[in-house]
N, C-alpha and C. Protein backbone atom coordinates (compact mmCIF):
# COMPACT_ATOMS: atom_id res chain seq x y z
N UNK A 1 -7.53 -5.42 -2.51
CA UNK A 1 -7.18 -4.82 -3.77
C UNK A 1 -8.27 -5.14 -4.77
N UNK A 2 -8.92 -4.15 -5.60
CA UNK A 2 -9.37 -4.43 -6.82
C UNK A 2 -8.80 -5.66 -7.61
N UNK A 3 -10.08 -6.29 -7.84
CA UNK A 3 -9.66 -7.35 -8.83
C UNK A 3 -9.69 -7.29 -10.39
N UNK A 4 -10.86 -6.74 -10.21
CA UNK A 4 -10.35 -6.96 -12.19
C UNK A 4 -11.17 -5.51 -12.70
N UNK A 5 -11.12 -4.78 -13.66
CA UNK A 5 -12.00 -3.22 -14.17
C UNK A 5 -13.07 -3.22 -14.18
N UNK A 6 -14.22 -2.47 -13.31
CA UNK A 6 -15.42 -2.52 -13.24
C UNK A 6 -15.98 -1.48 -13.87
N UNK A 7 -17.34 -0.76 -13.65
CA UNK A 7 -17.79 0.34 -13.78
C UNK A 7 -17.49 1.45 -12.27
N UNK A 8 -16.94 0.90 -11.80
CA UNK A 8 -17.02 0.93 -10.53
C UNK A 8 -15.70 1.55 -9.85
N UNK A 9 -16.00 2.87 -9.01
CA UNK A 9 -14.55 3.10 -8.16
C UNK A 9 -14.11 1.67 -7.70
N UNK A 10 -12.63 1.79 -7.06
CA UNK A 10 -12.34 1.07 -6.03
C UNK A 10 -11.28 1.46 -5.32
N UNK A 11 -10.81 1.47 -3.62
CA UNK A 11 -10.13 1.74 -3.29
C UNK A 11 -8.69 0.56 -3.12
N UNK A 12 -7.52 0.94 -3.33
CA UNK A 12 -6.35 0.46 -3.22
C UNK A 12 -5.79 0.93 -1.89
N UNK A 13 -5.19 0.05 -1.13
CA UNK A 13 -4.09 0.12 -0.21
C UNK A 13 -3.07 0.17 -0.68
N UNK A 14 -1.97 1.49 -0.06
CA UNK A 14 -0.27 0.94 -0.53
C UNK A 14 -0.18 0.97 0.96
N UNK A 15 1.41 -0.02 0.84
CA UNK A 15 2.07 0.07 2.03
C UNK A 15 3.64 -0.50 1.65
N UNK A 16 4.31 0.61 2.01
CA UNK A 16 5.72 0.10 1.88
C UNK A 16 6.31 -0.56 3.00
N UNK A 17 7.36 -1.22 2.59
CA UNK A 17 7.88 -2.34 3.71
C UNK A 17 9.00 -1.51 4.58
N UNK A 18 9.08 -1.54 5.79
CA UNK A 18 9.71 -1.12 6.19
C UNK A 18 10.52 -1.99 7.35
N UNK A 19 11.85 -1.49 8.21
CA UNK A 19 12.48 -2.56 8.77
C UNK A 19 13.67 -2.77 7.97
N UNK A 20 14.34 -3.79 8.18
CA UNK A 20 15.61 -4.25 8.26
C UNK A 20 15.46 -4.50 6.62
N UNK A 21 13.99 -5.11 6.12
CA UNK A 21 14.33 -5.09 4.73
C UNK A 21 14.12 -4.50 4.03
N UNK A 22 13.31 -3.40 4.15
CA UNK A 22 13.15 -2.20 3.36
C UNK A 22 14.39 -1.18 3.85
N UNK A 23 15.09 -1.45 4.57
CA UNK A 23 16.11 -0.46 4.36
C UNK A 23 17.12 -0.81 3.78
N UNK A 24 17.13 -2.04 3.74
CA UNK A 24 18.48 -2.41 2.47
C UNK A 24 17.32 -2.93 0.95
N UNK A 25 16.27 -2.63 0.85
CA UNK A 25 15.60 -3.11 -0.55
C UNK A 25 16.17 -1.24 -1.20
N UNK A 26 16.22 -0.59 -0.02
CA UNK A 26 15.67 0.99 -0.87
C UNK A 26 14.48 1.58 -0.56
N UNK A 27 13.55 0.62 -0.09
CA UNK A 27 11.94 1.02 -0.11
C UNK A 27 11.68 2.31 0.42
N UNK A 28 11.06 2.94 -0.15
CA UNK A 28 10.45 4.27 0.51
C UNK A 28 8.94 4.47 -0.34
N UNK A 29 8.31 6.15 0.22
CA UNK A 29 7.19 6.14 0.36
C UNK A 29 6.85 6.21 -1.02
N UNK A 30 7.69 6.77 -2.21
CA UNK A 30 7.10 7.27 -3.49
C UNK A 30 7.44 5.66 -4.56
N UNK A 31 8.50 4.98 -4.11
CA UNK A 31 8.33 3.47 -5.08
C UNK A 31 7.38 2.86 -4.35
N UNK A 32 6.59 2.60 -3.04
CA UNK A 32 5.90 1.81 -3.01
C UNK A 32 4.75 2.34 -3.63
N UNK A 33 4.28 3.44 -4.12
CA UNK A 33 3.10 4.07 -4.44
C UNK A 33 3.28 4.21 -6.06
N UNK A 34 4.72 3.99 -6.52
CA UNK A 34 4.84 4.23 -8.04
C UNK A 34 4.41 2.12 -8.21
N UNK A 35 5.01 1.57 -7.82
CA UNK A 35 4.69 -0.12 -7.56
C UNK A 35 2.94 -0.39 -7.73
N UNK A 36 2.47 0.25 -6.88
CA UNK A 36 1.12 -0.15 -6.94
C UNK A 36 0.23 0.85 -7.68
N UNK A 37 0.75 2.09 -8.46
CA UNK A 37 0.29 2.67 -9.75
C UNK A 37 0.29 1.52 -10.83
N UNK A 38 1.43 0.82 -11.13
CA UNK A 38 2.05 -0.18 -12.17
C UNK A 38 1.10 -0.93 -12.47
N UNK A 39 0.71 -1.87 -10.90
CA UNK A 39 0.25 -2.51 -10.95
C UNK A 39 -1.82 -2.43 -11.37
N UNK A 40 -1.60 -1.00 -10.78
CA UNK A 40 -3.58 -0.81 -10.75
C UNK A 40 -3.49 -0.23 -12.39
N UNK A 41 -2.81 -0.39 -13.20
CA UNK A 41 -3.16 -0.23 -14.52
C UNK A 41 -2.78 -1.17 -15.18
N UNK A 42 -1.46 -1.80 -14.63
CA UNK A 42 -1.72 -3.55 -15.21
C UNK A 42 -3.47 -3.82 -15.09
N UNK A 43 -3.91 -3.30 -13.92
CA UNK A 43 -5.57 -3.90 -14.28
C UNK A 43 -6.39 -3.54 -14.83
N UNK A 44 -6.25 -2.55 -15.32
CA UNK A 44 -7.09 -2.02 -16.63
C UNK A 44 -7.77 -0.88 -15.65
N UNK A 45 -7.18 -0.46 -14.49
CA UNK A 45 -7.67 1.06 -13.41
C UNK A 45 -6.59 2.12 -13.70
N UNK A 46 -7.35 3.21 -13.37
CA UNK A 46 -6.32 4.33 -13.19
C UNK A 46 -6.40 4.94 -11.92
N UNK A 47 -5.42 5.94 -11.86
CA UNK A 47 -5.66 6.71 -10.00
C UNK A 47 -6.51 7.76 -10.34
N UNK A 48 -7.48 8.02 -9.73
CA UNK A 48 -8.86 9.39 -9.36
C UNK A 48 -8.06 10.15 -8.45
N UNK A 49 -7.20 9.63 -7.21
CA UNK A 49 -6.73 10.40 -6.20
C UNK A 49 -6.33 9.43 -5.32
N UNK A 50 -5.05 10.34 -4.50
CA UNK A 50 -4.40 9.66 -3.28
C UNK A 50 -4.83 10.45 -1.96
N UNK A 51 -5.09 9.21 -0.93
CA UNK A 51 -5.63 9.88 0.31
C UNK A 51 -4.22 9.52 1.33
N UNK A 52 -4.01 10.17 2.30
CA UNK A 52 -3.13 9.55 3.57
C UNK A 52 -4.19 8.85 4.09
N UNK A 53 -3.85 7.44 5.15
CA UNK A 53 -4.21 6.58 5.55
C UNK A 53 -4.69 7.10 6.74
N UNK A 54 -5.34 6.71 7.64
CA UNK A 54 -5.72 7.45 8.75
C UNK A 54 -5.41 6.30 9.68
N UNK A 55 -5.07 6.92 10.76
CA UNK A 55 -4.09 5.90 12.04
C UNK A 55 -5.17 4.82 12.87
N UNK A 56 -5.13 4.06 13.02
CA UNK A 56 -5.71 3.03 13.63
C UNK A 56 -5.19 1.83 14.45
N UNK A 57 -5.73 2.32 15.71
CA UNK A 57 -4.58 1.98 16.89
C UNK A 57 -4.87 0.20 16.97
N UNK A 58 -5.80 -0.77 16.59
CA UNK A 58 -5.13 -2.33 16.57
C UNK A 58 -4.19 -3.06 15.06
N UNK A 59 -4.58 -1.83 14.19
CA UNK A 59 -3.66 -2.36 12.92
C UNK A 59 -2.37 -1.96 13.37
N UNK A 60 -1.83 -0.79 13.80
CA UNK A 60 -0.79 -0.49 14.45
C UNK A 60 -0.35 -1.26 15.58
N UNK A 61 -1.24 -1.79 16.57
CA UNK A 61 -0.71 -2.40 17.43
C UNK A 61 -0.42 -4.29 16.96
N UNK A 62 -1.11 -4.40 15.87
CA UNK A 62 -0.76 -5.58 15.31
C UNK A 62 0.69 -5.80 14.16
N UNK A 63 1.10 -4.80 13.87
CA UNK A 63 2.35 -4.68 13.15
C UNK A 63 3.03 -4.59 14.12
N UNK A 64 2.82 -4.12 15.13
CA UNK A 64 4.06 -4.05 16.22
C UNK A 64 4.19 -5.37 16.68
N UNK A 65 3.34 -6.15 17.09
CA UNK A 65 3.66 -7.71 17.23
C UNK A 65 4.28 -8.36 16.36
N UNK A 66 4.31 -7.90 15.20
CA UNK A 66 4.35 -8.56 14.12
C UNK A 66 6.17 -8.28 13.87
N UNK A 67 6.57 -7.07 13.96
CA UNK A 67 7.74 -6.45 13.89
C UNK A 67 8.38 -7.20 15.03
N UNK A 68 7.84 -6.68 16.41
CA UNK A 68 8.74 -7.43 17.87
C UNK A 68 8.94 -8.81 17.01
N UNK A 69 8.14 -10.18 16.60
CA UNK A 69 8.09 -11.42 16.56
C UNK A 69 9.61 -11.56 15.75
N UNK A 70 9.71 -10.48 14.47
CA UNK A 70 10.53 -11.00 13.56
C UNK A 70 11.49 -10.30 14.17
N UNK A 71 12.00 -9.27 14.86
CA UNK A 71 12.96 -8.45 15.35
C UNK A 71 13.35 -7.23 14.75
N UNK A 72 12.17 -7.26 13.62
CA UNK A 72 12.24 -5.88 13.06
C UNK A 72 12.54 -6.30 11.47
N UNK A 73 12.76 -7.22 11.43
CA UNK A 73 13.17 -7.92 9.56
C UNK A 73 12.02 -7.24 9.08
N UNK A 74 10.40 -7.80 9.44
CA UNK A 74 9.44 -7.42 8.52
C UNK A 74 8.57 -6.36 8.87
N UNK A 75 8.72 -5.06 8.42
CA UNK A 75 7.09 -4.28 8.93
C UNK A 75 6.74 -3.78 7.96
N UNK A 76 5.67 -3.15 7.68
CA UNK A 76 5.09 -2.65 6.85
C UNK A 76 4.29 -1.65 7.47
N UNK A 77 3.60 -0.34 7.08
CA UNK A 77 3.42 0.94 7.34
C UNK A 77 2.47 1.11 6.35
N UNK A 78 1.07 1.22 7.24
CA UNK A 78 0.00 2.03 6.37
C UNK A 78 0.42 3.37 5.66
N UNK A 79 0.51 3.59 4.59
CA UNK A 79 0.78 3.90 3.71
C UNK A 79 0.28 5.39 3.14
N UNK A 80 -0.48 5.30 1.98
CA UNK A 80 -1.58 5.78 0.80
C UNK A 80 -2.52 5.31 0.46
N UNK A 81 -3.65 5.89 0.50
CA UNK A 81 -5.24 5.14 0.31
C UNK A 81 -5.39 5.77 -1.85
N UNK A 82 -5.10 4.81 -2.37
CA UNK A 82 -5.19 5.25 -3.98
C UNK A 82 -6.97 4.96 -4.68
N UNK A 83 -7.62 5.94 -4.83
CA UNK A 83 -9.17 5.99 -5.43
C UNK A 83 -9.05 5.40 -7.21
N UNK A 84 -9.24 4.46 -6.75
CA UNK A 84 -9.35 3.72 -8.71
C UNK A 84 -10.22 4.62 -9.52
N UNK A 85 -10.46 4.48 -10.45
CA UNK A 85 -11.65 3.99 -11.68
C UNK A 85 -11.02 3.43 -12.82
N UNK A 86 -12.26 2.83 -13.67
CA UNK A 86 -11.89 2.25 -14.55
C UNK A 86 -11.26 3.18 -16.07
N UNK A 87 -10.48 2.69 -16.28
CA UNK A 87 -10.10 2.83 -17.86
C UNK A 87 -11.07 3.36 -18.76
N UNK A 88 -11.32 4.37 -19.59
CA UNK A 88 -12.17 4.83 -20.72
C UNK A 88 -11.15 4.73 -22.34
């Protein structure tokens, strides 16, 4: 994640939680992406544009370990790719 307002694009990851606790939090695809809007202008960024994430078979195959380990309590799901810039 971007750290602090540059001159400078930057790209943001969202990812909503999904699993046993995102289905009783509520979580879905448009609060995890309204969540990390909040937050990238808490930093003094705004959104340029949202990309879909593009699939990548060991990040995927590493959430799946990750999901099997907990029994499904924790996963999380590549998401939205959000294009910063800074604040004017």
């Amino acid at each position: 994640m971007t750290t602090t307002a540059t001159g400078y694009n930057g790209v943001v990851t969202t990812r909503f939680r999904a699993g046993w606790i995102g289905l009783f939090s509520g979580e879905n695809q448009s609060r995890a992406v309204q969540r990390t809007l909040t937050d990238i202008n808490g930093r003094g960024l705004k959104c340029a544009g949202l990309v879909h994430d593009q699939w990548n078979f060991f990040v995927r195959l590493w959430w799946l370990l990750i999901a099997v380990i907990t029994l499904g309590f924790y996963v999380r799901v590549p998401n939205v790719v959000i294009v910063t810039e800074p604040l004017r």
